[in-house]
PDB file of N, CA and C in Angstrom:
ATOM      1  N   UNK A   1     161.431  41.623  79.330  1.00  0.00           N
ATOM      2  CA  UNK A   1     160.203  42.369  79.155  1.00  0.00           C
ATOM      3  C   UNK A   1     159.720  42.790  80.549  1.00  0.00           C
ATOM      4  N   UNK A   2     159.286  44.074  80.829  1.00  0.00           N
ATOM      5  CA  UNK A   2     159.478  44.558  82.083  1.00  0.00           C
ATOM      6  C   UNK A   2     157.769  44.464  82.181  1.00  0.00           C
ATOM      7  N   UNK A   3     156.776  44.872  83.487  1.00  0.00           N
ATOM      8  CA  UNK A   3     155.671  44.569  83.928  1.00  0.00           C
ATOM      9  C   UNK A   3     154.849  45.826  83.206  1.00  0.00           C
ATOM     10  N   UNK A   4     155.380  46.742  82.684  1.00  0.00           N
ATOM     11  CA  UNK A   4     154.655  47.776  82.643  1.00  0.00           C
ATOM     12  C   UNK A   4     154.416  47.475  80.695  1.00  0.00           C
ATOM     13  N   UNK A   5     155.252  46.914  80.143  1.00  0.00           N
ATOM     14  CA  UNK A   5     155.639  46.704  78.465  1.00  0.00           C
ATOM     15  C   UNK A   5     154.077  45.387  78.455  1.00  0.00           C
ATOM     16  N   UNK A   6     154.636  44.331  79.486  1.00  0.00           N
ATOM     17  CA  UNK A   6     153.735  43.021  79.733  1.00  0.00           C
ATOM     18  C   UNK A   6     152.182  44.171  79.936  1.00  0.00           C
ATOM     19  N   UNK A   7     151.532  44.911  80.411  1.00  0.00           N
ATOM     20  CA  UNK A   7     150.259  45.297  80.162  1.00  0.00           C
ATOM     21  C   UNK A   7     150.277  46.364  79.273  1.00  0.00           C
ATOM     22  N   UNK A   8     150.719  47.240  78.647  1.00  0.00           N
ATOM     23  CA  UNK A   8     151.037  47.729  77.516  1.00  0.00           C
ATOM     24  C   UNK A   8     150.691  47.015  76.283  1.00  0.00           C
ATOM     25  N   UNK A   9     151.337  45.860  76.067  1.00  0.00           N
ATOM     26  CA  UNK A   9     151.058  44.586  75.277  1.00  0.00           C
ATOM     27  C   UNK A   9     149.786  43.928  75.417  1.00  0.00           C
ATOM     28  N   UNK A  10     149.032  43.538  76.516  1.00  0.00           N
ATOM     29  CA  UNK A  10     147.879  42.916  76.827  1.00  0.00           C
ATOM     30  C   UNK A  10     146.845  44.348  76.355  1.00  0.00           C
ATOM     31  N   UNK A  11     146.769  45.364  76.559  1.00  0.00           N
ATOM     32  CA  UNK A  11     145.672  46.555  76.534  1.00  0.00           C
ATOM     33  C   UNK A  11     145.568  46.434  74.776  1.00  0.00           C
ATOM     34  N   UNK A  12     147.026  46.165  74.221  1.00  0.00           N
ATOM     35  CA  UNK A  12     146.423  46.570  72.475  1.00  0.00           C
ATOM     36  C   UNK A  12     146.317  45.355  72.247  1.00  0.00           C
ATOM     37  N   UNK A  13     146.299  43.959  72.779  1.00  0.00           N
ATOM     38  CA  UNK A  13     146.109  42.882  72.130  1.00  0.00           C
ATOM     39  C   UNK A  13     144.719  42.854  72.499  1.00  0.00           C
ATOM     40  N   UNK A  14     144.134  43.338  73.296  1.00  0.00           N
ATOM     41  CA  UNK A  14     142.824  43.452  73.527  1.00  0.00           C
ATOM     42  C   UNK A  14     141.632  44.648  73.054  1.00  0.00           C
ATOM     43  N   UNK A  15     142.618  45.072  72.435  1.00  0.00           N
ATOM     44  CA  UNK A  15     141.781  46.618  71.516  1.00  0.00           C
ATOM     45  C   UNK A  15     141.622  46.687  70.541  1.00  0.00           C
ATOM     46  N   UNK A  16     142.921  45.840  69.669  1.00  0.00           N
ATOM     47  CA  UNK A  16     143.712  46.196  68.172  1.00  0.00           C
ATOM     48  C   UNK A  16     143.794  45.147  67.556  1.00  0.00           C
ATOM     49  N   UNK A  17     143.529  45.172  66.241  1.00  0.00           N
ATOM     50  CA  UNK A  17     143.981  44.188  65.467  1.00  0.00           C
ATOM     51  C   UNK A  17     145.615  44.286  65.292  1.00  0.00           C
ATOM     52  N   UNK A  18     145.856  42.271  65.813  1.00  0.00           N
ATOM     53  CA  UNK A  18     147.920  42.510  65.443  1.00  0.00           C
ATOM     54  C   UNK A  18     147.755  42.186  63.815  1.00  0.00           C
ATOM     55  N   UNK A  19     149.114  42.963  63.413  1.00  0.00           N
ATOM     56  CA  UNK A  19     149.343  42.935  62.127  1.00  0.00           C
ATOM     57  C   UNK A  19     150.327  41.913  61.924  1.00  0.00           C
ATOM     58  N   UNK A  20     151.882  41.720  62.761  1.00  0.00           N
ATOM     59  CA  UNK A  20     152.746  40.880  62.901  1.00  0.00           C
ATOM     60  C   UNK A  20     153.374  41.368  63.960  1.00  0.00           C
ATOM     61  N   UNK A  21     154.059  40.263  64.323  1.00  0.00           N
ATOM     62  CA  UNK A  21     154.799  40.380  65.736  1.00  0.00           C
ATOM     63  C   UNK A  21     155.955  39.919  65.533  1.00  0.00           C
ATOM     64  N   UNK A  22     157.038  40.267  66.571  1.00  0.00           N
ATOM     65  CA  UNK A  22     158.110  39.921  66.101  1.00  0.00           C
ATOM     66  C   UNK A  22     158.747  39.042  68.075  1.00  0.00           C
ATOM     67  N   UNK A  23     159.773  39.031  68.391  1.00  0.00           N
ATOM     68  CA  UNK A  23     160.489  38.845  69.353  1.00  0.00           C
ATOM     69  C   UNK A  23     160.583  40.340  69.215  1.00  0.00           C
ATOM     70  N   UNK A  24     161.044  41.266  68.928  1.00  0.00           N
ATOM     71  CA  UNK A  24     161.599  42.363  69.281  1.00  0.00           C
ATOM     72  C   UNK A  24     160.139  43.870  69.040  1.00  0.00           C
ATOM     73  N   UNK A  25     159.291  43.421  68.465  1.00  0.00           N
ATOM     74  CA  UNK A  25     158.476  44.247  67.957  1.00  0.00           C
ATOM     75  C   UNK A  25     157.160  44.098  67.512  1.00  0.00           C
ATOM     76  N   UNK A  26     156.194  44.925  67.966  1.00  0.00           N
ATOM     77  CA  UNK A  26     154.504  44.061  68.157  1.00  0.00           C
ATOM     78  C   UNK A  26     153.920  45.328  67.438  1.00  0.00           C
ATOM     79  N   UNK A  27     153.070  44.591  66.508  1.00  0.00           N
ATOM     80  CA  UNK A  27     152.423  46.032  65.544  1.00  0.00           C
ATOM     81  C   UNK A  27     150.996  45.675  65.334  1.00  0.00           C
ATOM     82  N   UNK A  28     150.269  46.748  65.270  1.00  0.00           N
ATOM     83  CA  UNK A  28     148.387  46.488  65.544  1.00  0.00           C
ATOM     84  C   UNK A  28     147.918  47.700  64.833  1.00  0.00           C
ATOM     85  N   UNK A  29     147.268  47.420  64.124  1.00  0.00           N
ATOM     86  CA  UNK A  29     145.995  48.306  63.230  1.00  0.00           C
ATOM     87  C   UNK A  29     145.034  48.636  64.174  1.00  0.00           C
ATOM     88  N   UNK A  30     144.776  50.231  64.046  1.00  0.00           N
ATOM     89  CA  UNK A  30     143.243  50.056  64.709  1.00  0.00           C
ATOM     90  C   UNK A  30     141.904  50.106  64.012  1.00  0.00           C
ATOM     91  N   UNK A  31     140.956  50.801  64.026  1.00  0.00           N
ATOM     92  CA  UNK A  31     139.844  50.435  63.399  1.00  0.00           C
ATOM     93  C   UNK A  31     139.661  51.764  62.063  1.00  0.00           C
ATOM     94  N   UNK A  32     140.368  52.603  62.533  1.00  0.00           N
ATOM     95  CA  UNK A  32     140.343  53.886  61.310  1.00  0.00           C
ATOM     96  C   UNK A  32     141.502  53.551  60.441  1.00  0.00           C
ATOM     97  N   UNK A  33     142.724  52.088  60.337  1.00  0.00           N
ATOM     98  CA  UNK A  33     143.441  51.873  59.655  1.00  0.00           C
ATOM     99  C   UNK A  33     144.893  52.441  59.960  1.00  0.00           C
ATOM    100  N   UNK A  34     145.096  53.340  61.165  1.00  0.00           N
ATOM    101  CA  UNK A  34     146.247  53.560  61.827  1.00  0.00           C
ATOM    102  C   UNK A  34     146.762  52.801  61.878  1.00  0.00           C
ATOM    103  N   UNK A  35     148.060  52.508  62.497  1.00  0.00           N
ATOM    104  CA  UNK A  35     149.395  51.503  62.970  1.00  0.00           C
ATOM    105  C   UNK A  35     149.614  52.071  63.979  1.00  0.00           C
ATOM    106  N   UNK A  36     150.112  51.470  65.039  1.00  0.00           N
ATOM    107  CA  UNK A  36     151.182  51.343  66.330  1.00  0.00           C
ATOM    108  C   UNK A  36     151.641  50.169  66.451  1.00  0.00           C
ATOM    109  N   UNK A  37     152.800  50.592  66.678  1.00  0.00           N
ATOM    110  CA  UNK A  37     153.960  49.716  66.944  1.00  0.00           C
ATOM    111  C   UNK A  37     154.462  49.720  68.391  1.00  0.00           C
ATOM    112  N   UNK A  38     155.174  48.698  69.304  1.00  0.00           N
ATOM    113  CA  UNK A  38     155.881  48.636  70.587  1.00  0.00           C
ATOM    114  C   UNK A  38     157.448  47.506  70.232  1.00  0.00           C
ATOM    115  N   UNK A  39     157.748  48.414  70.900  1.00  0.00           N
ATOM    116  CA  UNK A  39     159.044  47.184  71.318  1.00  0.00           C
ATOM    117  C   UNK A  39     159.117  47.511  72.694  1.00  0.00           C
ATOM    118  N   UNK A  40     160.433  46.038  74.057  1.00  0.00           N
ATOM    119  CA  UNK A  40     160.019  46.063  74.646  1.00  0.00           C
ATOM    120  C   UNK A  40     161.951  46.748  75.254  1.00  0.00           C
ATOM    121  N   UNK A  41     162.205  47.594  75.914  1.00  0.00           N
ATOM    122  CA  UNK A  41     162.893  47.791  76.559  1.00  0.00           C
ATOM    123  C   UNK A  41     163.242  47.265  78.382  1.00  0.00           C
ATOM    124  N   UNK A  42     164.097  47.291  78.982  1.00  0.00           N
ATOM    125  CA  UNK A  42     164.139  47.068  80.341  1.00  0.00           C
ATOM    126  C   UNK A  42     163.519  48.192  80.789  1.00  0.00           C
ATOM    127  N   UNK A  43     163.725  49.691  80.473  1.00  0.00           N
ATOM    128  CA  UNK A  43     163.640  50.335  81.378  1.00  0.00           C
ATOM    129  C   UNK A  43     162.239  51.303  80.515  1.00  0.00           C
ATOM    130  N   UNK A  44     162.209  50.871  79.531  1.00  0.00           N
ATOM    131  CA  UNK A  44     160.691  51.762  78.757  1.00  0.00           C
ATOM    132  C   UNK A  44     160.286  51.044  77.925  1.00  0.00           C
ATOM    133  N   UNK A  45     159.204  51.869  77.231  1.00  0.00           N
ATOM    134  CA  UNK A  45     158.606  50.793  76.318  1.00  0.00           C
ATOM    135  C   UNK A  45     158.257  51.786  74.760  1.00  0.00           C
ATOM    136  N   UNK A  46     158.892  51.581  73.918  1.00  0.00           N
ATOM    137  CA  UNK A  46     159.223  52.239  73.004  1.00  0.00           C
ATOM    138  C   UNK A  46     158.146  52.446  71.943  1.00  0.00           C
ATOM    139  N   UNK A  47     157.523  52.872  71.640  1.00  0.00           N
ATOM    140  CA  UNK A  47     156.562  53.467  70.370  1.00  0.00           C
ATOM    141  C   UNK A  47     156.486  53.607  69.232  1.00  0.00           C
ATOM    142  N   UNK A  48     155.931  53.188  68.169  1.00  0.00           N
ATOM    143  CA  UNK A  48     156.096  54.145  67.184  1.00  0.00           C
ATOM    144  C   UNK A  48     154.479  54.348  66.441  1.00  0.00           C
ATOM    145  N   UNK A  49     154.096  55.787  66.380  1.00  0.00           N
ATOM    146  CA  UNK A  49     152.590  56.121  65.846  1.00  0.00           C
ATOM    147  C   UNK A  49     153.138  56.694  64.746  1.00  0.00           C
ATOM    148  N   UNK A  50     151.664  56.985  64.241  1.00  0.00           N
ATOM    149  CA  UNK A  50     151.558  57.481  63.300  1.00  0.00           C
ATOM    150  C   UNK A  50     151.362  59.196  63.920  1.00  0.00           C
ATOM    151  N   UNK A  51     152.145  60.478  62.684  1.00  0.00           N
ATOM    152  CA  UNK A  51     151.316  61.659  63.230  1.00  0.00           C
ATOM    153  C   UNK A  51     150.378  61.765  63.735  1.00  0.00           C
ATOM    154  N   UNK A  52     150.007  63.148  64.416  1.00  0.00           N
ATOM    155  CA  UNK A  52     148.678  63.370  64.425  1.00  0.00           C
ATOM    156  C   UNK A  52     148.854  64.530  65.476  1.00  0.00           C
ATOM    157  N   UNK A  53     147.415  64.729  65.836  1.00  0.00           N
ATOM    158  CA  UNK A  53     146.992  65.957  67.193  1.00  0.00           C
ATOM    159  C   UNK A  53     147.231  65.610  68.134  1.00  0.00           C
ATOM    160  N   UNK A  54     147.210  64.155  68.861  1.00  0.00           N
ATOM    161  CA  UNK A  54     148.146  63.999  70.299  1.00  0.00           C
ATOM    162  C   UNK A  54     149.270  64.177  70.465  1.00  0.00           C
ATOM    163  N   UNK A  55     149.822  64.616  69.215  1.00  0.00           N
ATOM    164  CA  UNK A  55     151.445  65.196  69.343  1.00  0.00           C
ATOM    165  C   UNK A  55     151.227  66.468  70.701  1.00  0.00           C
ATOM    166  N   UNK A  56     150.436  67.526  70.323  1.00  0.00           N
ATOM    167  CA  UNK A  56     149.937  68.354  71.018  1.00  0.00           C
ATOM    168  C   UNK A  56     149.921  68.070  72.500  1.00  0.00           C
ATOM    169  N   UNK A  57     149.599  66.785  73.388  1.00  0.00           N
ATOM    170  CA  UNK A  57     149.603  66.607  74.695  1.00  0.00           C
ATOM    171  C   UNK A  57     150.554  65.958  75.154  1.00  0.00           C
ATOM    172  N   UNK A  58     151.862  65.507  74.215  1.00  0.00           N
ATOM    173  CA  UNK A  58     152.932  64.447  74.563  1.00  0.00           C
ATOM    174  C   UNK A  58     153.853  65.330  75.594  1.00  0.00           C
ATOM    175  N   UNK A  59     154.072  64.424  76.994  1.00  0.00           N
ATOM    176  CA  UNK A  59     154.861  64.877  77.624  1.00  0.00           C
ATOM    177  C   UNK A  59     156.259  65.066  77.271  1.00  0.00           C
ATOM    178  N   UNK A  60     157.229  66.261  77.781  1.00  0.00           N
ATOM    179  CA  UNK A  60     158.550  66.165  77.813  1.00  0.00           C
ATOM    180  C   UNK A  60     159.338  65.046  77.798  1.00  0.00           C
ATOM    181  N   UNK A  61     158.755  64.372  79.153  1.00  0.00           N
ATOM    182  CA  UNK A  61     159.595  63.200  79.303  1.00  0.00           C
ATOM    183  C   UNK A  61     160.006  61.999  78.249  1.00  0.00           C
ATOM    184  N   UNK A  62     158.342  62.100  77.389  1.00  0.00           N
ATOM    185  CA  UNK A  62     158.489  60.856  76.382  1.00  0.00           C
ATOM    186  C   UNK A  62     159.220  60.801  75.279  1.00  0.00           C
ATOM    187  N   UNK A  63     160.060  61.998  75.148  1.00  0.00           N
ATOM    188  CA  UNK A  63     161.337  62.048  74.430  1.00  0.00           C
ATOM    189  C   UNK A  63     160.624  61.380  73.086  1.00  0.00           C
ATOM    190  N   UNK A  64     159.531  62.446  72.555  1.00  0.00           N
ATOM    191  CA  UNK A  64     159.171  62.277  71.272  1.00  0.00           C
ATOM    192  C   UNK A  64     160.259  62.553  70.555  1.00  0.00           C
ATOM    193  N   UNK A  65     160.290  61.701  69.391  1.00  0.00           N
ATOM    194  CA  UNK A  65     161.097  61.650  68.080  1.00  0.00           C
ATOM    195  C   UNK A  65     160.498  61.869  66.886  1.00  0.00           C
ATOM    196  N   UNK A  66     160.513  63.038  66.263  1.00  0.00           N
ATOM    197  CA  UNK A  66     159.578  62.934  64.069  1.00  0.00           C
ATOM    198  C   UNK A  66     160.153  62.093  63.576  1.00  0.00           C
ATOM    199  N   UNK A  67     160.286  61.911  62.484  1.00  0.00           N
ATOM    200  CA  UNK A  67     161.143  61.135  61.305  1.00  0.00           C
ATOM    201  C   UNK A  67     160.208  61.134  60.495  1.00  0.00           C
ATOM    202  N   UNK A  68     161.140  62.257  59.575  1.00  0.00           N
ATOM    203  CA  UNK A  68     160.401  62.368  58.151  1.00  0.00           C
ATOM    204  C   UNK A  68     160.323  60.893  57.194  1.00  0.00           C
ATOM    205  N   UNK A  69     159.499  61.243  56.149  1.00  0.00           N
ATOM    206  CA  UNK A  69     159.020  59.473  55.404  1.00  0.00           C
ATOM    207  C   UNK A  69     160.700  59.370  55.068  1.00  0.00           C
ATOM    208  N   UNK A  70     161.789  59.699  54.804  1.00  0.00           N
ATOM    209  CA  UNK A  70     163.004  59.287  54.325  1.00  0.00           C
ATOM    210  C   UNK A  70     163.800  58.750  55.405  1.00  0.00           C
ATOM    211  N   UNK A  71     163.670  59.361  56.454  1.00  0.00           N
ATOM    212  CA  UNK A  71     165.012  58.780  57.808  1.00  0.00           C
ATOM    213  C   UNK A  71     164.239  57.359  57.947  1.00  0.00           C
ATOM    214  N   UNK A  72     165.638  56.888  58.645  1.00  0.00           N
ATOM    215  CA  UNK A  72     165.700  55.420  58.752  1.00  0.00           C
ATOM    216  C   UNK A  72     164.857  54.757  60.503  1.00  0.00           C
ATOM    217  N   UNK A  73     164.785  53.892  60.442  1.00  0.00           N
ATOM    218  CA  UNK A  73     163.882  53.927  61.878  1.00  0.00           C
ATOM    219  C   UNK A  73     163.851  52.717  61.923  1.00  0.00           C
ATOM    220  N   UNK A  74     163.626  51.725  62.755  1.00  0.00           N
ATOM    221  CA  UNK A  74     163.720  50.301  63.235  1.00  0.00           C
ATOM    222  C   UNK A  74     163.237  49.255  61.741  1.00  0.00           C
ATOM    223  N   UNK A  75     164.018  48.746  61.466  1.00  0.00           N
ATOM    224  CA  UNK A  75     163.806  47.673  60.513  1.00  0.00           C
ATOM    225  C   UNK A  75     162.431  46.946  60.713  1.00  0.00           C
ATOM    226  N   UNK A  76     162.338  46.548  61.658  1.00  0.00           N
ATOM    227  CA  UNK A  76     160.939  45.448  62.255  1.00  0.00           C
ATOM    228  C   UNK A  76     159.364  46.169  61.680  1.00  0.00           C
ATOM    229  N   UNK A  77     159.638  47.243  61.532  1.00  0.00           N
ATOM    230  CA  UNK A  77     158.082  47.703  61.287  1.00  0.00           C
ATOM    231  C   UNK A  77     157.983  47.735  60.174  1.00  0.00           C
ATOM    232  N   UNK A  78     158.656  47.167  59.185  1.00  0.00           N
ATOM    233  CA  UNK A  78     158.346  46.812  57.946  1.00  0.00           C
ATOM    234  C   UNK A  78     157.801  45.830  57.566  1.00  0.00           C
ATOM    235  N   UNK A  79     157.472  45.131  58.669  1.00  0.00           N
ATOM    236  CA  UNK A  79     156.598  43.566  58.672  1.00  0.00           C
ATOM    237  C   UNK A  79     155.640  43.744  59.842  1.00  0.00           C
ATOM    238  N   UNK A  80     155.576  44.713  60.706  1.00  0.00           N
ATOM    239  CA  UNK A  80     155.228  44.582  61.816  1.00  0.00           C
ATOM    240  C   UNK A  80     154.170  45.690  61.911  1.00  0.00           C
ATOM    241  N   UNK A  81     154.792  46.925  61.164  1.00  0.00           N
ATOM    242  CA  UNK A  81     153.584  48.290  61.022  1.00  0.00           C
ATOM    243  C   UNK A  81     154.101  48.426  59.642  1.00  0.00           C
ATOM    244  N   UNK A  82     153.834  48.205  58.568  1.00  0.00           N
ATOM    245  CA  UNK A  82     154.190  48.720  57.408  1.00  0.00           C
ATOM    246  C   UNK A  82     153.953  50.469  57.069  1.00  0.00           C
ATOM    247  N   UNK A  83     152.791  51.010  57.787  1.00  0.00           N
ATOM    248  CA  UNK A  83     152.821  52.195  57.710  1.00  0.00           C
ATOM    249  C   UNK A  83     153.313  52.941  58.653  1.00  0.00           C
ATOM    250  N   UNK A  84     154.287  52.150  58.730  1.00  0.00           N
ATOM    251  CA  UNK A  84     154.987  53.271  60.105  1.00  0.00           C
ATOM    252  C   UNK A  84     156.940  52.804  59.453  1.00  0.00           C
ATOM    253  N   UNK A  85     156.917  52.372  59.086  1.00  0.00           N
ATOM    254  CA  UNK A  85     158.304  52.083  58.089  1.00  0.00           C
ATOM    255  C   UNK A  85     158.709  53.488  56.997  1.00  0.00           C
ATOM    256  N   UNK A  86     159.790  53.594  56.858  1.00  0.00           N
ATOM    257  CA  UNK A  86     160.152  54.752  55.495  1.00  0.00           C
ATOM    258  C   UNK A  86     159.348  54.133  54.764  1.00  0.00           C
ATOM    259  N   UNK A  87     159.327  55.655  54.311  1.00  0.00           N
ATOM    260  CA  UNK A  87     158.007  56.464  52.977  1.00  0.00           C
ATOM    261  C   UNK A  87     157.016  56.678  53.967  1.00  0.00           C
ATOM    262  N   UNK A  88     156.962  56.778  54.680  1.00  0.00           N
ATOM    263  CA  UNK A  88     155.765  57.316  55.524  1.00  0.00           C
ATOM    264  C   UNK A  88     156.408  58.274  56.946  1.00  0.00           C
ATOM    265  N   UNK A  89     155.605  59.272  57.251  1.00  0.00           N
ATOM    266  CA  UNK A  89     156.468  60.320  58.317  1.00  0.00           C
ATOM    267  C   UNK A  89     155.693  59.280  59.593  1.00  0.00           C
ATOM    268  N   UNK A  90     156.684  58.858  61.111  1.00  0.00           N
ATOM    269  CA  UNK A  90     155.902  58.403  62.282  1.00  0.00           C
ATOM    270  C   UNK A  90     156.924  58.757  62.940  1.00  0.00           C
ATOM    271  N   UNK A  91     156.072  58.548  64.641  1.00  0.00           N
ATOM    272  CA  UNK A  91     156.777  59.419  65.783  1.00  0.00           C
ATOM    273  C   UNK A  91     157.276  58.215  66.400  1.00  0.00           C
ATOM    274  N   UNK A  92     157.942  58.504  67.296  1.00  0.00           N
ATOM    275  CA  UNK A  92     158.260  57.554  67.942  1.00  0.00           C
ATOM    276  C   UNK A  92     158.543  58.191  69.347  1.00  0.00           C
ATOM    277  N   UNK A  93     158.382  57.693  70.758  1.00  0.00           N
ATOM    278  CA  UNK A  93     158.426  58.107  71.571  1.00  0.00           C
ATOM    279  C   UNK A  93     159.017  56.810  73.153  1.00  0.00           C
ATOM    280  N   UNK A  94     159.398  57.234  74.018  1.00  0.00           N
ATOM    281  CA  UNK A  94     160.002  56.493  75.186  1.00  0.00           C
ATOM    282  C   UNK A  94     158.773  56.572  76.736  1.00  0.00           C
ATOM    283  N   UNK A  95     158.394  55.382  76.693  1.00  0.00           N
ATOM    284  CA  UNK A  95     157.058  55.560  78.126  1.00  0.00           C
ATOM    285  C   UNK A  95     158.154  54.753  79.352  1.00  0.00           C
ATOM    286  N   UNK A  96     158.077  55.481  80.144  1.00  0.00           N
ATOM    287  CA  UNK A  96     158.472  54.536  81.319  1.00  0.00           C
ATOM    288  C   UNK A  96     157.774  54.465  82.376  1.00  0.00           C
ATOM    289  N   UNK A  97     156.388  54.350  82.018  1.00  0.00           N
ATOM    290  CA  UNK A  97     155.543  53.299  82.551  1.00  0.00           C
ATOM    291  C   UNK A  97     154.118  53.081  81.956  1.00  0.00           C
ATOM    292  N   UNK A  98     153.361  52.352  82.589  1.00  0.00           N
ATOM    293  CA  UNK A  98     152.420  51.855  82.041  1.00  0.00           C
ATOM    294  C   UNK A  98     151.264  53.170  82.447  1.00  0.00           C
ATOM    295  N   UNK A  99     151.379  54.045  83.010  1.00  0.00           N
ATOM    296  CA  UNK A  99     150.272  55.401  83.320  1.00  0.00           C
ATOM    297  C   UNK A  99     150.772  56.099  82.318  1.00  0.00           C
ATOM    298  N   UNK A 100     152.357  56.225  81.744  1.00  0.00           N
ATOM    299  CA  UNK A 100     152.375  56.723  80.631  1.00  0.00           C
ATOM    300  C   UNK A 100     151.686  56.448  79.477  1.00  0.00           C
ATOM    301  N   UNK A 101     151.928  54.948  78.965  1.00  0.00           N
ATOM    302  CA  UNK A 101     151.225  54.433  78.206  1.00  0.00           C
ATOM    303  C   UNK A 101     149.777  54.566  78.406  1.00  0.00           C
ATOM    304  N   UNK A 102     149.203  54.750  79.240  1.00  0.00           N
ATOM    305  CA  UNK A 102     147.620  55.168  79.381  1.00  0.00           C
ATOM    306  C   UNK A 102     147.494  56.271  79.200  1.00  0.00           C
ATOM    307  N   UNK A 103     147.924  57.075  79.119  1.00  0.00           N
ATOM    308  CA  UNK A 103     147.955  58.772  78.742  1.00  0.00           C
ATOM    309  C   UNK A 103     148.332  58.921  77.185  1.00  0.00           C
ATOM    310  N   UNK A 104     149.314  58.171  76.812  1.00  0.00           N
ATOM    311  CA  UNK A 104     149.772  58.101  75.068  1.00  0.00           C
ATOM    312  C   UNK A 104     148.587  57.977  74.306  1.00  0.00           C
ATOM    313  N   UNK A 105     148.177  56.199  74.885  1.00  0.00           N
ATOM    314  CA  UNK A 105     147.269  55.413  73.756  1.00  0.00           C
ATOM    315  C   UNK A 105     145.271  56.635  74.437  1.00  0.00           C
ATOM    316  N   UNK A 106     145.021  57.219  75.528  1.00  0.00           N
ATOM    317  CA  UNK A 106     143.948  57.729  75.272  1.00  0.00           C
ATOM    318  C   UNK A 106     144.023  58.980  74.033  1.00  0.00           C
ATOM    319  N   UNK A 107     145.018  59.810  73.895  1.00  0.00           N
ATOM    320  CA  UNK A 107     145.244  61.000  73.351  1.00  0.00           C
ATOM    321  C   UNK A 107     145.232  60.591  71.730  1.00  0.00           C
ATOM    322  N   UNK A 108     145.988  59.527  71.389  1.00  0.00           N
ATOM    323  CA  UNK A 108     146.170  58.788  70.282  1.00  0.00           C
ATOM    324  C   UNK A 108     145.257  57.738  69.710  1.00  0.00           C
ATOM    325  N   UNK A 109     144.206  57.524  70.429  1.00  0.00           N
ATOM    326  CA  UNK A 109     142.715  56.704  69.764  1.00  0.00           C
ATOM    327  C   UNK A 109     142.126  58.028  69.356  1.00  0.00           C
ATOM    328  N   UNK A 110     141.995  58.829  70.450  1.00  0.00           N
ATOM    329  CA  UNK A 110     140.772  60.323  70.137  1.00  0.00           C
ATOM    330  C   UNK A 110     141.280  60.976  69.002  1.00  0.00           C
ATOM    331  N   UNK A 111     142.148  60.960  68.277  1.00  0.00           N
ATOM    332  CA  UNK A 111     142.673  61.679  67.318  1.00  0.00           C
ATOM    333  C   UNK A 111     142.789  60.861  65.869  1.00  0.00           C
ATOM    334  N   UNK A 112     142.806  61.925  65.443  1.00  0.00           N
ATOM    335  CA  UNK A 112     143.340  61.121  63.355  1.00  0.00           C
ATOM    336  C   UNK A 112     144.727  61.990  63.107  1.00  0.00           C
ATOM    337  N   UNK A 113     144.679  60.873  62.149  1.00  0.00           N
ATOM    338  CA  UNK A 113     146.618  60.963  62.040  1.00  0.00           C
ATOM    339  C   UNK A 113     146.347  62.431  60.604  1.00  0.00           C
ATOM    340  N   UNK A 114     147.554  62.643  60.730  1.00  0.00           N
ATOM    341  CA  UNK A 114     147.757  63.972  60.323  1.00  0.00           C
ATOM    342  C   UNK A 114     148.259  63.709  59.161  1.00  0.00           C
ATOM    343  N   UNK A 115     149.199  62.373  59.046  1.00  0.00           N
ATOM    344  CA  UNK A 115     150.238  62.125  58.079  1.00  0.00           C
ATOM    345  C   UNK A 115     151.405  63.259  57.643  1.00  0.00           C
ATOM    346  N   UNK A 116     151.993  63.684  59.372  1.00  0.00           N
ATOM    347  CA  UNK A 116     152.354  64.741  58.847  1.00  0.00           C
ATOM    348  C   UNK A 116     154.083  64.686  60.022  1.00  0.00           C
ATOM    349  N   UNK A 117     154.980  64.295  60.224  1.00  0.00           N
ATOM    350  CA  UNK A 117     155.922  64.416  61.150  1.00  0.00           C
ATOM    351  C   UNK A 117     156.664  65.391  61.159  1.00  0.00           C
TER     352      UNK A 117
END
């Protein structure tokens, strides 16, 4: 778990309600009933939201991913973000660093999910 994933992790354990956690995967409700999800990579720190209008400010780099409610997508968030698991459309995206992640999670509180990938 790299330093930038380690406060990434501390900012939503301190914002968000956790839903379940895993070794591989940390999932938190926020207060409008959204999901986000993290897992922890060496070299990034991996995502998964729900749609929405901060799609609109996501950098190039973060190598956003859609996935419609049918494609397949990390097993873990089926205990971990249930609404971010198939049958539901979520993004998923790559931060490699923690100013990223501060730029993701401001764009992605200010907004409502679209329910739409």
């Amino acid at each position: 778990m790299n330093i930038d994933f380690s406060r990434a992790l501390e900012w939503l354990t301190t914002h968000f309600s956790p839903i379940h956690n895993t070794t591989r995967t940390y999932g938190f409700a926020l207060k409008d009933g959204r999901q986000i999800a993290i897992k922890p990579l060496q070299t990034q720190i991996t995502v998964f939201a729900e749609p929405g209008a901060w799609e609109l400010s996501a950098q190039p780099e973060w190598k956003l991913r859609k996935y419609s409610s049918t494609e397949g997508r990390s097993s873990n968030l089926k205990n971990c973000a249930p609404r971010l698991e198939v049958g539901y459309p979520t993004v998923s995206l790559a931060l490699k660093s923690y100013e990223d992640f501060e730029t993701f999670i401001e764009g992605y509180v200010a907004t409502v999910s679209t329910g739409v990938a």
